[in-house]
Protein backbone atom coordinates (compact mmCIF):
# COMPACT_ATOMS: atom_id res chain seq x y z
CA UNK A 1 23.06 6.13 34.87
CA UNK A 2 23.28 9.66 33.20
CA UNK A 3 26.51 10.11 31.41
CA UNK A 4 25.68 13.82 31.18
CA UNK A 5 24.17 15.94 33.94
CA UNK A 6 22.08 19.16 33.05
CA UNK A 7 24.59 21.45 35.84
CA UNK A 8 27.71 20.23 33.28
CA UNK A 9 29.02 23.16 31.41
CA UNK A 10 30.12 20.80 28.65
CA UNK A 11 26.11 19.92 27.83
CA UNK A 12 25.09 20.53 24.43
CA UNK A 13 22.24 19.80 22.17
CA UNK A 14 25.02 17.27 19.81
CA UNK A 15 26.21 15.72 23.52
CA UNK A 16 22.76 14.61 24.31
CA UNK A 17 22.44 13.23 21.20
CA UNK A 18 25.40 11.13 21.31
CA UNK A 19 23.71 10.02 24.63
CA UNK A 20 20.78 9.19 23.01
CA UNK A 21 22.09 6.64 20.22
CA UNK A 22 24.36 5.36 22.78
CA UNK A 23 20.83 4.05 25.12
CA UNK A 24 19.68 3.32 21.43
CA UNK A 25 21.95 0.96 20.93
CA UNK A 26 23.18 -0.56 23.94
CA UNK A 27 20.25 -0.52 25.99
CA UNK A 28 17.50 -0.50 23.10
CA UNK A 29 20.02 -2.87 21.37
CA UNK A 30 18.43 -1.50 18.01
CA UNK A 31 20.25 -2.53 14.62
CA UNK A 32 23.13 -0.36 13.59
CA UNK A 33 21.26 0.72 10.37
CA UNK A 34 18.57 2.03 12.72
CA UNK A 35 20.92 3.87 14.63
CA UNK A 36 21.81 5.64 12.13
CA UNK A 37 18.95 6.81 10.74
CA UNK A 38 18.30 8.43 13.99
CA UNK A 39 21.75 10.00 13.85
CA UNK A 40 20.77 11.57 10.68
CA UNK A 41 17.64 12.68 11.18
CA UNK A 42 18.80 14.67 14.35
CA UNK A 43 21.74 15.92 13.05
CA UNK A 44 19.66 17.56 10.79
CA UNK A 45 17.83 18.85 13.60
CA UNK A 46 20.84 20.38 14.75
CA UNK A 47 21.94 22.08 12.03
CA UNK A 48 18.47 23.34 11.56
CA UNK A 49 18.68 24.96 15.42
CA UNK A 50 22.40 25.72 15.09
CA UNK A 51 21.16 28.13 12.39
CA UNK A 52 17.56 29.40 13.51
CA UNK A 53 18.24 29.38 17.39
CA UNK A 54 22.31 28.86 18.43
CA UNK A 55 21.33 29.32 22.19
CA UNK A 56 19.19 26.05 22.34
CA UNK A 57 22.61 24.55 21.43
CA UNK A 58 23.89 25.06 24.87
CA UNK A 59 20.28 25.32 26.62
CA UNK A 60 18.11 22.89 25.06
CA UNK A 61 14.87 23.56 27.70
CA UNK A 62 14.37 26.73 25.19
CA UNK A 63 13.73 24.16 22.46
CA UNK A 64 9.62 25.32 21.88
CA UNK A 65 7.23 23.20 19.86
CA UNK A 66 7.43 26.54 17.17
CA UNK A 67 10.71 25.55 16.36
CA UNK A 68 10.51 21.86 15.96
CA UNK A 69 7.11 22.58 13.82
CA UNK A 70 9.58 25.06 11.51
CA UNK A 71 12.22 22.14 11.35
CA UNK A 72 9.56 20.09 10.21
CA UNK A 73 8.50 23.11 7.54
CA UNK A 74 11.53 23.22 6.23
CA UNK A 75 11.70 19.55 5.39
CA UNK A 76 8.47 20.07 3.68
CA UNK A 77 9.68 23.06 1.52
CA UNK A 78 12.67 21.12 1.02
CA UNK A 79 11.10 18.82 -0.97
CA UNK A 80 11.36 15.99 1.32
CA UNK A 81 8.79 12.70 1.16
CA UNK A 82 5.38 12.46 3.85
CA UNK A 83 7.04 9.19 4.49
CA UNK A 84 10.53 10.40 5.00
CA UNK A 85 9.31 13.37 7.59
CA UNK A 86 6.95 11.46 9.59
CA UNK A 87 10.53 9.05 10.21
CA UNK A 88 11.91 12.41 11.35
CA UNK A 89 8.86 13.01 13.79
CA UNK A 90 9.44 9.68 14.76
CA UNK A 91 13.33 10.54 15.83
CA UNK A 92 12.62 13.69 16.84
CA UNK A 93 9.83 12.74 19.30
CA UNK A 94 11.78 9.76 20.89
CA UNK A 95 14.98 11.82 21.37
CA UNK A 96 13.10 14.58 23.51
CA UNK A 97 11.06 11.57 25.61
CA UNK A 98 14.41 10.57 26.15
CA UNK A 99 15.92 13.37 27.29
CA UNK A 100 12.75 14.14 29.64
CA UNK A 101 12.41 10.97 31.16
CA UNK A 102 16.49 11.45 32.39
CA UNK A 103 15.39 15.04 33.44
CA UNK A 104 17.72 16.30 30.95
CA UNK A 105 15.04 18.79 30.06
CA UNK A 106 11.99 20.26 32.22
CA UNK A 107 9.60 19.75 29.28
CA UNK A 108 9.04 17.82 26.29
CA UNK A 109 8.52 20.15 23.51
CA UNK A 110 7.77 17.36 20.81
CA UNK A 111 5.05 15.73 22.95
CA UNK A 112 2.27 17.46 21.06
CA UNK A 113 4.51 17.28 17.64
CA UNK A 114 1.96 15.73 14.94
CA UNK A 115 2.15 13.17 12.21
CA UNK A 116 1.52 15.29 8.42
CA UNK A 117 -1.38 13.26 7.45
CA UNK A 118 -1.07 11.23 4.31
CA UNK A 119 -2.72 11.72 1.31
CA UNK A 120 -4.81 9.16 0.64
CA UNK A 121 -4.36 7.85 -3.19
CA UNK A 122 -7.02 6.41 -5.30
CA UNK A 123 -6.68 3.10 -6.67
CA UNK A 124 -5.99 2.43 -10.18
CA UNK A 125 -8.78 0.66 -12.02
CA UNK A 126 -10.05 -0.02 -15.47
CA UNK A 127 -13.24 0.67 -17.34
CA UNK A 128 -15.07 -1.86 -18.56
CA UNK A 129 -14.30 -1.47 -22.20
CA UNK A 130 -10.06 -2.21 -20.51
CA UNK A 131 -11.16 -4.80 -18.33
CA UNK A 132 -12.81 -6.96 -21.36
CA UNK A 133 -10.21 -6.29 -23.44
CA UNK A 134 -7.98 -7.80 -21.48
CA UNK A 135 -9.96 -10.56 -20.38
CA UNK A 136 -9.94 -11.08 -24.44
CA UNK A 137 -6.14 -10.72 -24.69
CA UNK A 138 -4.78 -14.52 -24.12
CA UNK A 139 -4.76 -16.96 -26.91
CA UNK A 140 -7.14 -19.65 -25.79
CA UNK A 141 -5.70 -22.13 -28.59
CA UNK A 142 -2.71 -22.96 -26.42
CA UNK A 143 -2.46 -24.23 -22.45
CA UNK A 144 -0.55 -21.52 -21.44
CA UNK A 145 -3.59 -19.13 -23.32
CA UNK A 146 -6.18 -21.23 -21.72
CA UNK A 147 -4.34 -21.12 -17.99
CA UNK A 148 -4.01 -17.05 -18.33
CA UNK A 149 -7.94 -16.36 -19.51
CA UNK A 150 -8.72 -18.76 -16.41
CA UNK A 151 -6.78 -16.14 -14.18
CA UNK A 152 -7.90 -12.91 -15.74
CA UNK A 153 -11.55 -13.68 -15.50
CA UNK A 154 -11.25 -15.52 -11.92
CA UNK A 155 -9.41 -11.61 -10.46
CA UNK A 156 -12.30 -9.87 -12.50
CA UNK A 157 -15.47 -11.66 -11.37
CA UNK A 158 -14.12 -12.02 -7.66
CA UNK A 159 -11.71 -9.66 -6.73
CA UNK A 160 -9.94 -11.88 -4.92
CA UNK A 161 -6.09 -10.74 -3.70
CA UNK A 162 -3.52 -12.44 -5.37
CA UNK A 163 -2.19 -14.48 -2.63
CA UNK A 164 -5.79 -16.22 -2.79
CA UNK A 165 -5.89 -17.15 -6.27
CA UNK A 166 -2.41 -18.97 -5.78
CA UNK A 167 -3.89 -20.86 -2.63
CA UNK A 168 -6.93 -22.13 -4.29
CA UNK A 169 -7.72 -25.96 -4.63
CA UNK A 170 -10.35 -27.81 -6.64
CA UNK A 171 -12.12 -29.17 -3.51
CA UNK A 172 -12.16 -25.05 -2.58
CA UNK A 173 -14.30 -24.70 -5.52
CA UNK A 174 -18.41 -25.33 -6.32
CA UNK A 175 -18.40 -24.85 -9.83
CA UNK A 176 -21.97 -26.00 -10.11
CA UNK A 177 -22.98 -23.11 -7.68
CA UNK A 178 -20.42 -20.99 -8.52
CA UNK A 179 -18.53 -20.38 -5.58
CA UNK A 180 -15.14 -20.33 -4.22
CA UNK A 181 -13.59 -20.90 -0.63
CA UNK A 182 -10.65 -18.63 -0.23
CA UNK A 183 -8.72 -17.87 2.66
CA UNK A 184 -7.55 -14.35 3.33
CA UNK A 185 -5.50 -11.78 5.42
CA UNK A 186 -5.62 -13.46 9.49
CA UNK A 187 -6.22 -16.77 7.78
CA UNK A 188 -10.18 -15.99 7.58
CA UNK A 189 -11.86 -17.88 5.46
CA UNK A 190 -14.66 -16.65 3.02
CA UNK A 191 -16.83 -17.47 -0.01
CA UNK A 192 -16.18 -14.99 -3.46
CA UNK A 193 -18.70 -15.65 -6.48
CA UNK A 194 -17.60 -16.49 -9.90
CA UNK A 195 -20.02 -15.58 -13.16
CA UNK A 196 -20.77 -18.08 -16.04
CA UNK A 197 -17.58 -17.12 -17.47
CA UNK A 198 -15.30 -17.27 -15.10
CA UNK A 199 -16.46 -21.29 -14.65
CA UNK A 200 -16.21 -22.02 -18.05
CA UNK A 201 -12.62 -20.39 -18.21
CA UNK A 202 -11.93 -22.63 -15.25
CA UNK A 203 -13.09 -25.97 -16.65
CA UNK A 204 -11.28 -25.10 -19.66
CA UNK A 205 -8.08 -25.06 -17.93
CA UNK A 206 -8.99 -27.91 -15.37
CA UNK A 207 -9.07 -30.13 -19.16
CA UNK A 208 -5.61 -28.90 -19.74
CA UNK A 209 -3.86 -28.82 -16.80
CA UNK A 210 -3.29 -32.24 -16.66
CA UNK A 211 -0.65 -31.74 -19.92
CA UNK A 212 0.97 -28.75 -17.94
CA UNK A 213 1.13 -31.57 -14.93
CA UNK A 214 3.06 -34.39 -17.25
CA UNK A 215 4.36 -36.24 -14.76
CA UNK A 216 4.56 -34.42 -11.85
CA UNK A 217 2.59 -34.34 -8.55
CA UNK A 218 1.43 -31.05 -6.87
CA UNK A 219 -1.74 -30.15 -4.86
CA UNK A 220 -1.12 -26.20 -6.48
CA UNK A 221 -3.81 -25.77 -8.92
CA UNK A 222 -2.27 -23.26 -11.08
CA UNK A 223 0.75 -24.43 -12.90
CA UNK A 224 3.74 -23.22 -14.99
CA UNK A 225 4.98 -24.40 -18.34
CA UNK A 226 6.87 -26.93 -16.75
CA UNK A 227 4.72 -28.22 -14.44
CA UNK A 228 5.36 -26.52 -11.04
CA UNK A 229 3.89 -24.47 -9.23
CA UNK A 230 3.05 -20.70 -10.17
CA UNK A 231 4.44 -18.31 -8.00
CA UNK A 232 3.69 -14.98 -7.68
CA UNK A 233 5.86 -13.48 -9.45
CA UNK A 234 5.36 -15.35 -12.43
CA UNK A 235 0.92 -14.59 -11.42
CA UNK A 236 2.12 -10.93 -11.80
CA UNK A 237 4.21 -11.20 -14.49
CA UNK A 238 1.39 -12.78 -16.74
CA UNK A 239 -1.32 -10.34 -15.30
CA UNK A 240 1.13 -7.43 -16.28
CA UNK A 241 1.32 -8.71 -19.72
CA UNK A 242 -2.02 -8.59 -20.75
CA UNK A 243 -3.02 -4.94 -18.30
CA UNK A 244 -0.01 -3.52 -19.87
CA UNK A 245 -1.29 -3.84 -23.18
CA UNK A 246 -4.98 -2.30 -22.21
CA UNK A 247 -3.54 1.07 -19.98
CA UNK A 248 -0.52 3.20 -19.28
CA UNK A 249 -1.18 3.25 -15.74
CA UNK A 250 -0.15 0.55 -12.94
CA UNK A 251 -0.82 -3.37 -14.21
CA UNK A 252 -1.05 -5.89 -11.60
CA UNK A 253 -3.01 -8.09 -10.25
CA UNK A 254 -4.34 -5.75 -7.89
CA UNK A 255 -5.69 -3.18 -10.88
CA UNK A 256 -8.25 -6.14 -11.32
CA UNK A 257 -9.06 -5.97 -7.53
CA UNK A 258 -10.11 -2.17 -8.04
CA UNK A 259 -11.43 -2.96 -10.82
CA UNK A 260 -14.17 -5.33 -9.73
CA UNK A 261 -15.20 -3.43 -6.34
CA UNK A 262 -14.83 -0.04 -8.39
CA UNK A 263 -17.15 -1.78 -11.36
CA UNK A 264 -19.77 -3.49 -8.61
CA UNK A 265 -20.23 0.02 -6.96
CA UNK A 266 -20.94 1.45 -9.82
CA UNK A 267 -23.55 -0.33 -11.21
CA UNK A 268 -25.25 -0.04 -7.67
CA UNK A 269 -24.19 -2.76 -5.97
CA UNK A 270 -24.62 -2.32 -1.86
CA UNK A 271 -21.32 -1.52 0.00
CA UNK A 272 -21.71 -3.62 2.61
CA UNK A 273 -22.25 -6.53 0.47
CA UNK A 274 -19.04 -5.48 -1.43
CA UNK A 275 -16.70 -5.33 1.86
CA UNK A 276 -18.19 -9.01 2.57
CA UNK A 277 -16.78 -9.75 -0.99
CA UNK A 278 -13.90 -8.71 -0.32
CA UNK A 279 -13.12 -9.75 2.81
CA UNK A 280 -12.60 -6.31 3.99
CA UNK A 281 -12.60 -6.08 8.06
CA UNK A 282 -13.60 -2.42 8.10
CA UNK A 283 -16.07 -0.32 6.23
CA UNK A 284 -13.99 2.53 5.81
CA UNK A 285 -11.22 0.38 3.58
CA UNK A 286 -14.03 -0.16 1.15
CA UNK A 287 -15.67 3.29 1.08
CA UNK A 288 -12.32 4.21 -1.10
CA UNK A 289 -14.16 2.68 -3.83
CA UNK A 290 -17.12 5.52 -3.77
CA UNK A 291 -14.72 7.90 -4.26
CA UNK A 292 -12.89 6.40 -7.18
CA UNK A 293 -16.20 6.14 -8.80
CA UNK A 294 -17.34 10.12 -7.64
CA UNK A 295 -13.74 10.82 -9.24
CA UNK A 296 -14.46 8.73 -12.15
CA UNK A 297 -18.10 10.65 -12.40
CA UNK A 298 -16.96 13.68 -12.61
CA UNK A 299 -14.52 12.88 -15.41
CA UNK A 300 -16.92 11.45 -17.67
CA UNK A 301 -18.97 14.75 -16.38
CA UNK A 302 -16.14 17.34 -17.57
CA UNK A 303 -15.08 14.99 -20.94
CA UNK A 304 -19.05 14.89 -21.97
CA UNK A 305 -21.09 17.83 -20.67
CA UNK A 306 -21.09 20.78 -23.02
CA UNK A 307 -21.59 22.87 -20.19
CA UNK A 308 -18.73 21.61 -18.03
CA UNK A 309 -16.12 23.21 -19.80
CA UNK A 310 -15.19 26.97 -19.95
CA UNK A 311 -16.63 28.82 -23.02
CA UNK A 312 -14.62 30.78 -25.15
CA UNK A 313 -14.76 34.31 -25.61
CA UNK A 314 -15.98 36.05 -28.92
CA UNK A 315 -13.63 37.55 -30.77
């Protein structure tokens, strides 16, 4: 049941708002915290019509799609986050439905209200010269060394995700054909191929493992100093370590990711075959990796191209 009717001379825009996060939370039964993001985002609103158009206050069926889209501008001039405005949308559309579907209004303005669309950010990668480097990095004379050049050349010759390097198992692996089992994002399992040095860096640490073990028992294949099992913090933490020292740029195990698709691409390896490797479900989620390397192109392109640069005047 309405608490406000649209014939009560006390109806105004901040009334049907406290409406609204009243059906949020009693009917929706949504999370305070929720709740009040909504409350903020609208007042917002508010104060945005209270200064550009007062008489919506008090009428809000004059409310047009023009002013919600200069709201919306003025969040974007204001400096506010792609993420933080399409939340806004978000409110913004879902308070007008509301007030539409209790015929509070004749229209909904925000129906045709769109999402900004996000820029889409390239992936951070390494060139080969980095990635070797800090293949190179971990002192081999030591478990530890041995366990961390196992990891850093598995993530470069696969590209496996993180969460699958911590979930692999001997019987997962074929060393002798260089393969490994690994099961990804909707539990789909796959095959990613390891080089002659990734193998060797694995049989290397398979020798030593067993002191890391001592005398403990665990099916996890990758171990700490004490024996247990490596998390994934402690994955990123030693990945970090050795990426940190090779670029100034972002150093996790996921760098290596974009690193190897970026890297197969590159040296003209078929796209298709890389989404396969992996374990990509869509084509388009791999075609980011063609333009990192266009990107990466052109910069070798303006660094190296006498031509590519503006030419100085003469004095």
């Amino acid at each position: 049941m309405n608490m406000l009717k649209q014939n009560d001379a006390t109806v105004n825009l901040s009334a049907l708002v406290a409406e609204f996060l009243h059906y949020l939370e009693k009917e929706r039964r949504l999370s305070l915290n929720t709740v009040e993001s909504y409350r903020v985002d609208l007042s917002q609103l508010i104060d945005f019509l209270l200064e550009n158009f007062p008489d919506s206050m008090t009428a809000p069926e004059k409310i047009e799609i023009i002013d919600l889209r200069g709201f919306l501008a003025g969040l974007k001039h204001g400096g506010y986050a792609l993420s933080s405005i399409e939340r806004k949308i978000s409110a913004v559309r879902s308070f007008f439905a509301f007030l539409y579907s209790r015929e509070l209004v004749d229209m909904n303005p925000a129906r045709y209200l769109s999402i900004p669309k996000k820029e889409k950010r390239l992936p951070n990668f390494l060139d080969f010269a980095q990635a070797n480097e800090a293949i190179e990095l971990p002192q081999t004379d030591t478990p530890l060394g041995i366990r961390d050049k196992a990891i850093m050349e598995i993530l470069y010759d696969t590209g496996i995700r993180a969460s699958e390097l911590l979930s692999i198992t001997p019987l997962r692996m074929n060393l002798d054909e260089g393969e490994i089992r690994v099961i990804g994002k909707g539990n789909k399992e796959r095959i990613v191929l390891m080089g002659r040095h990734a193998i060797e860096a694995i049989k290397d640490y398979m020798r030593i493992r067993p002191d890391l073990l001592g005398e403990k028992s665990t099916k996890n294949f990758w171990l700490t100093r004490s024996g247990s099992a490596l998390a994934r913090r402690g994955l990123y933490n030693i990945v970090h370590k050795y990426l940190s020292r090779v670029t100034d740029g972002k150093a996790s195990p996921h760098v290596m990711r974009h690193t190897f698709a970026t890297h197969l691409l590159e040296r003209g390896a078929d796209l298709l075959a890389v989404k396969e490797l992996l374990g990509h479900e869509s084509l388009s989620t791999t075609q980011i990796y063609t333009h990192l390397s266009i990107e990466h192109l052109k910069e070798s392109y303006r660094k190296a191209h006498p031509k590519s640069k503006t030419k100085t005047k003469l004095q």
